[in-house]
C-alpha atoms as a PDB file:
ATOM      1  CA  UNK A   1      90.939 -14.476  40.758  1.00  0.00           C
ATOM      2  CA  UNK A   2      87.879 -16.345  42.836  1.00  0.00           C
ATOM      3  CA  UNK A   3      86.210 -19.275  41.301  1.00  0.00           C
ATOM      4  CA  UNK A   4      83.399 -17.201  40.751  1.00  0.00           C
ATOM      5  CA  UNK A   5      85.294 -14.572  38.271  1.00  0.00           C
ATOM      6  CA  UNK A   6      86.194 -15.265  34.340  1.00  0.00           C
ATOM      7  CA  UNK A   7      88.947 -14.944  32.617  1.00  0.00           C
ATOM      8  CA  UNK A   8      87.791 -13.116  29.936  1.00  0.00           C
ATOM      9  CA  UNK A   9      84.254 -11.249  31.309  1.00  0.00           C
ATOM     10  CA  UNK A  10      81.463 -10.443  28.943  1.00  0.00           C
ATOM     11  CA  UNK A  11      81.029  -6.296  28.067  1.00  0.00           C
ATOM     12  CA  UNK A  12      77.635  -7.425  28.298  1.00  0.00           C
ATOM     13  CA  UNK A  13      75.349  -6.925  31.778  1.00  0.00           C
ATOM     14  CA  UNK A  14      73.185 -10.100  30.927  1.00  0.00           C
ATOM     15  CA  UNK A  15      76.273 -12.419  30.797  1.00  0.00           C
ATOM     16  CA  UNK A  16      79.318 -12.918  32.764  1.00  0.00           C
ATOM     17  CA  UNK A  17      81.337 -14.106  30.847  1.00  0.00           C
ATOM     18  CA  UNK A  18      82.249 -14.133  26.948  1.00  0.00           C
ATOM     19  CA  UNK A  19      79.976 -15.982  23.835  1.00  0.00           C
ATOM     20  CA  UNK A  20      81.958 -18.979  22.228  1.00  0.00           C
ATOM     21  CA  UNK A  21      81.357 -16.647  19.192  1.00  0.00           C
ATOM     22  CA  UNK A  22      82.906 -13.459  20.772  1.00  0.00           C
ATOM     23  CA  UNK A  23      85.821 -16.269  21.945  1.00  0.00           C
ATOM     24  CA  UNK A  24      86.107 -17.497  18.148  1.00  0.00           C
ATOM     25  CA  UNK A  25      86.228 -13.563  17.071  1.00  0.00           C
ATOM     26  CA  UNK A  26      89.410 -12.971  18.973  1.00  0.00           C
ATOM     27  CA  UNK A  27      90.627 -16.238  18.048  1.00  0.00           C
ATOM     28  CA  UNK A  28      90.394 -15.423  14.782  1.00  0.00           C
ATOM     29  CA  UNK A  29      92.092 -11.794  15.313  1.00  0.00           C
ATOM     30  CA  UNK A  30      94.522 -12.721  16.783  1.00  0.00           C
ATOM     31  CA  UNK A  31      95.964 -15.346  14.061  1.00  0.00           C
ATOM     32  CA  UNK A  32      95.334 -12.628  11.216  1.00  0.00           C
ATOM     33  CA  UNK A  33      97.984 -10.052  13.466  1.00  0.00           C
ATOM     34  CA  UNK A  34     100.388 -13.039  13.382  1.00  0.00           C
ATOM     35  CA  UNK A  35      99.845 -13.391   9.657  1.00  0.00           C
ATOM     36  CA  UNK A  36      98.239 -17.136   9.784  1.00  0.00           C
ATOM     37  CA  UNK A  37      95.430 -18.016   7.302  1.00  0.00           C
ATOM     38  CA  UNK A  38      92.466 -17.962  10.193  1.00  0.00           C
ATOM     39  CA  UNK A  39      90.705 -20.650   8.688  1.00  0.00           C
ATOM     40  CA  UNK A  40      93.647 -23.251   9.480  1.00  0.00           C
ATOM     41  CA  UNK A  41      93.318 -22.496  13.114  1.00  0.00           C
ATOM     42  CA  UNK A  42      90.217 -22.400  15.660  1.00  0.00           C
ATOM     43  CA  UNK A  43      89.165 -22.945  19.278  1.00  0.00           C
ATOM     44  CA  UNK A  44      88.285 -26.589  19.179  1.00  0.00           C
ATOM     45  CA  UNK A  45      91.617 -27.245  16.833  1.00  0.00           C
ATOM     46  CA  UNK A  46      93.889 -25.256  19.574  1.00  0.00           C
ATOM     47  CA  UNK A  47      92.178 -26.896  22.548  1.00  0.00           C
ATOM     48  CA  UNK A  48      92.675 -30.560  20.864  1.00  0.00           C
ATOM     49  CA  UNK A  49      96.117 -29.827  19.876  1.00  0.00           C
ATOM     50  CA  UNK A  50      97.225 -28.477  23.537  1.00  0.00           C
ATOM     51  CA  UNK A  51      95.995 -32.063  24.945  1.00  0.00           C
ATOM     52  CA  UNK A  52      97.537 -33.982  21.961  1.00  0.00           C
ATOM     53  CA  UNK A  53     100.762 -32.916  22.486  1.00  0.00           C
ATOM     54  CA  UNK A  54     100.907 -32.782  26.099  1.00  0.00           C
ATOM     55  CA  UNK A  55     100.091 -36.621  25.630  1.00  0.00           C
ATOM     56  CA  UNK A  56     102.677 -37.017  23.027  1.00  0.00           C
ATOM     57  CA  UNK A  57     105.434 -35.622  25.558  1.00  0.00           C
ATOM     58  CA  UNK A  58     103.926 -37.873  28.717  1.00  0.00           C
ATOM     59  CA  UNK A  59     102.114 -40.335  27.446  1.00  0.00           C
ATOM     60  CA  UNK A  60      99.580 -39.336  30.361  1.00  0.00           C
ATOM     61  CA  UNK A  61      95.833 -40.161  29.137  1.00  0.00           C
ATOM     62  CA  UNK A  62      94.415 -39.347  32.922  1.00  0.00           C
ATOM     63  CA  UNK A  63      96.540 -36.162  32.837  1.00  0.00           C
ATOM     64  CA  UNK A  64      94.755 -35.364  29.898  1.00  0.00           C
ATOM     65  CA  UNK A  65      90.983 -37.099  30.252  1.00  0.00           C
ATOM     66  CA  UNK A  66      91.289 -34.755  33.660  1.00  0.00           C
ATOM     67  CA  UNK A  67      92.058 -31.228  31.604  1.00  0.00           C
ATOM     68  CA  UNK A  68      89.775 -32.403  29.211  1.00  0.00           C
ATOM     69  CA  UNK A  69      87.067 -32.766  31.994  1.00  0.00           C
ATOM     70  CA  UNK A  70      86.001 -36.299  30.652  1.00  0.00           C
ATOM     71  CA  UNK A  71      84.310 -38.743  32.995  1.00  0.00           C
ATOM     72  CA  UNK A  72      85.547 -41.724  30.856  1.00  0.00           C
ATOM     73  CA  UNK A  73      88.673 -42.646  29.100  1.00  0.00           C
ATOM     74  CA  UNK A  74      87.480 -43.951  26.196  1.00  0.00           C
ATOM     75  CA  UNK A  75      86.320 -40.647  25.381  1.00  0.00           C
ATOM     76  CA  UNK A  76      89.845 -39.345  25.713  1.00  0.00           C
ATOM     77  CA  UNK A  77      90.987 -41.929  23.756  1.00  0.00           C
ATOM     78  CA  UNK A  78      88.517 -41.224  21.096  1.00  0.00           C
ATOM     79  CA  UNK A  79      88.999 -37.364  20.626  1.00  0.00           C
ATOM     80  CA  UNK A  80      92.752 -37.708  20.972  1.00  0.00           C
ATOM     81  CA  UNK A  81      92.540 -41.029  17.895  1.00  0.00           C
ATOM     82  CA  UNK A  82      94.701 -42.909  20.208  1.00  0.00           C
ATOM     83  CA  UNK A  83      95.523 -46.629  18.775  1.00  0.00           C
ATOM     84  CA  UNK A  84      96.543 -49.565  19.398  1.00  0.00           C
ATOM     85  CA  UNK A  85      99.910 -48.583  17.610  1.00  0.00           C
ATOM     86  CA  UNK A  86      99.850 -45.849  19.988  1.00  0.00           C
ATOM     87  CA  UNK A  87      99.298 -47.797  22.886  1.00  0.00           C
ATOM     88  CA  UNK A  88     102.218 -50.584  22.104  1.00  0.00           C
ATOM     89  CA  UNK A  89     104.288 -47.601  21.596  1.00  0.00           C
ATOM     90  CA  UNK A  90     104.264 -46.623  25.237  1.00  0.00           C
ATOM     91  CA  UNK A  91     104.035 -49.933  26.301  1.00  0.00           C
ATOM     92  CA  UNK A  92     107.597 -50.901  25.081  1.00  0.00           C
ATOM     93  CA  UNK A  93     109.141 -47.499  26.732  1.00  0.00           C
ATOM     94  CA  UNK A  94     108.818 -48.968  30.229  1.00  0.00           C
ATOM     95  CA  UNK A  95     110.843 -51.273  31.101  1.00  0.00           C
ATOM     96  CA  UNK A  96     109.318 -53.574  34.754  1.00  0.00           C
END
């Protein structure tokens, strides 16, 4: 694939590339073929959880503030409800 192709393409001339809603659709199909209540899972939830627990297993916030594409870390910090528990956590697992 070139940086100018999608993923998933629209079936529609006027866009290249799928709706958030069309996205959400399949989303949703695909967790009712797996037998999962589809209201327990969606797009946002999945994309949030991905980051969360790649965070949980590095403890990487830049790893994940750069696949979240935010410009500032508090933002990561925010969406991900990082604390200061959290943070003292990590803190104590390296040893200088």
């Amino acid at each position: 694939m070139t940086g100018l192709q999608f993923l998933w393409p629209s079936r529609l001339h006027g866009s290249p590339h799928l709706s958030t809603r069309q996205y959400a659709r399949l989303v949703r199909g695909w967790v009712s073929s797996l037998g999962l209540e589809p209201s327990a899972y969606g797009t946002h939830s999945m994309r949030r959880t991905k980051v969360a627990q790649i965070y949980k297993k590095t403890g990487n916030l830049r790893a994940v503030q750069l696949l979240l594409g935010h410009t500032k870390m508090d933002s990561t910090v925010r969406y991900l409800g990082v604390d200061l528990e959290d943070a003292l956590t990590l803190s104590e697992g390296i040893d200088l």
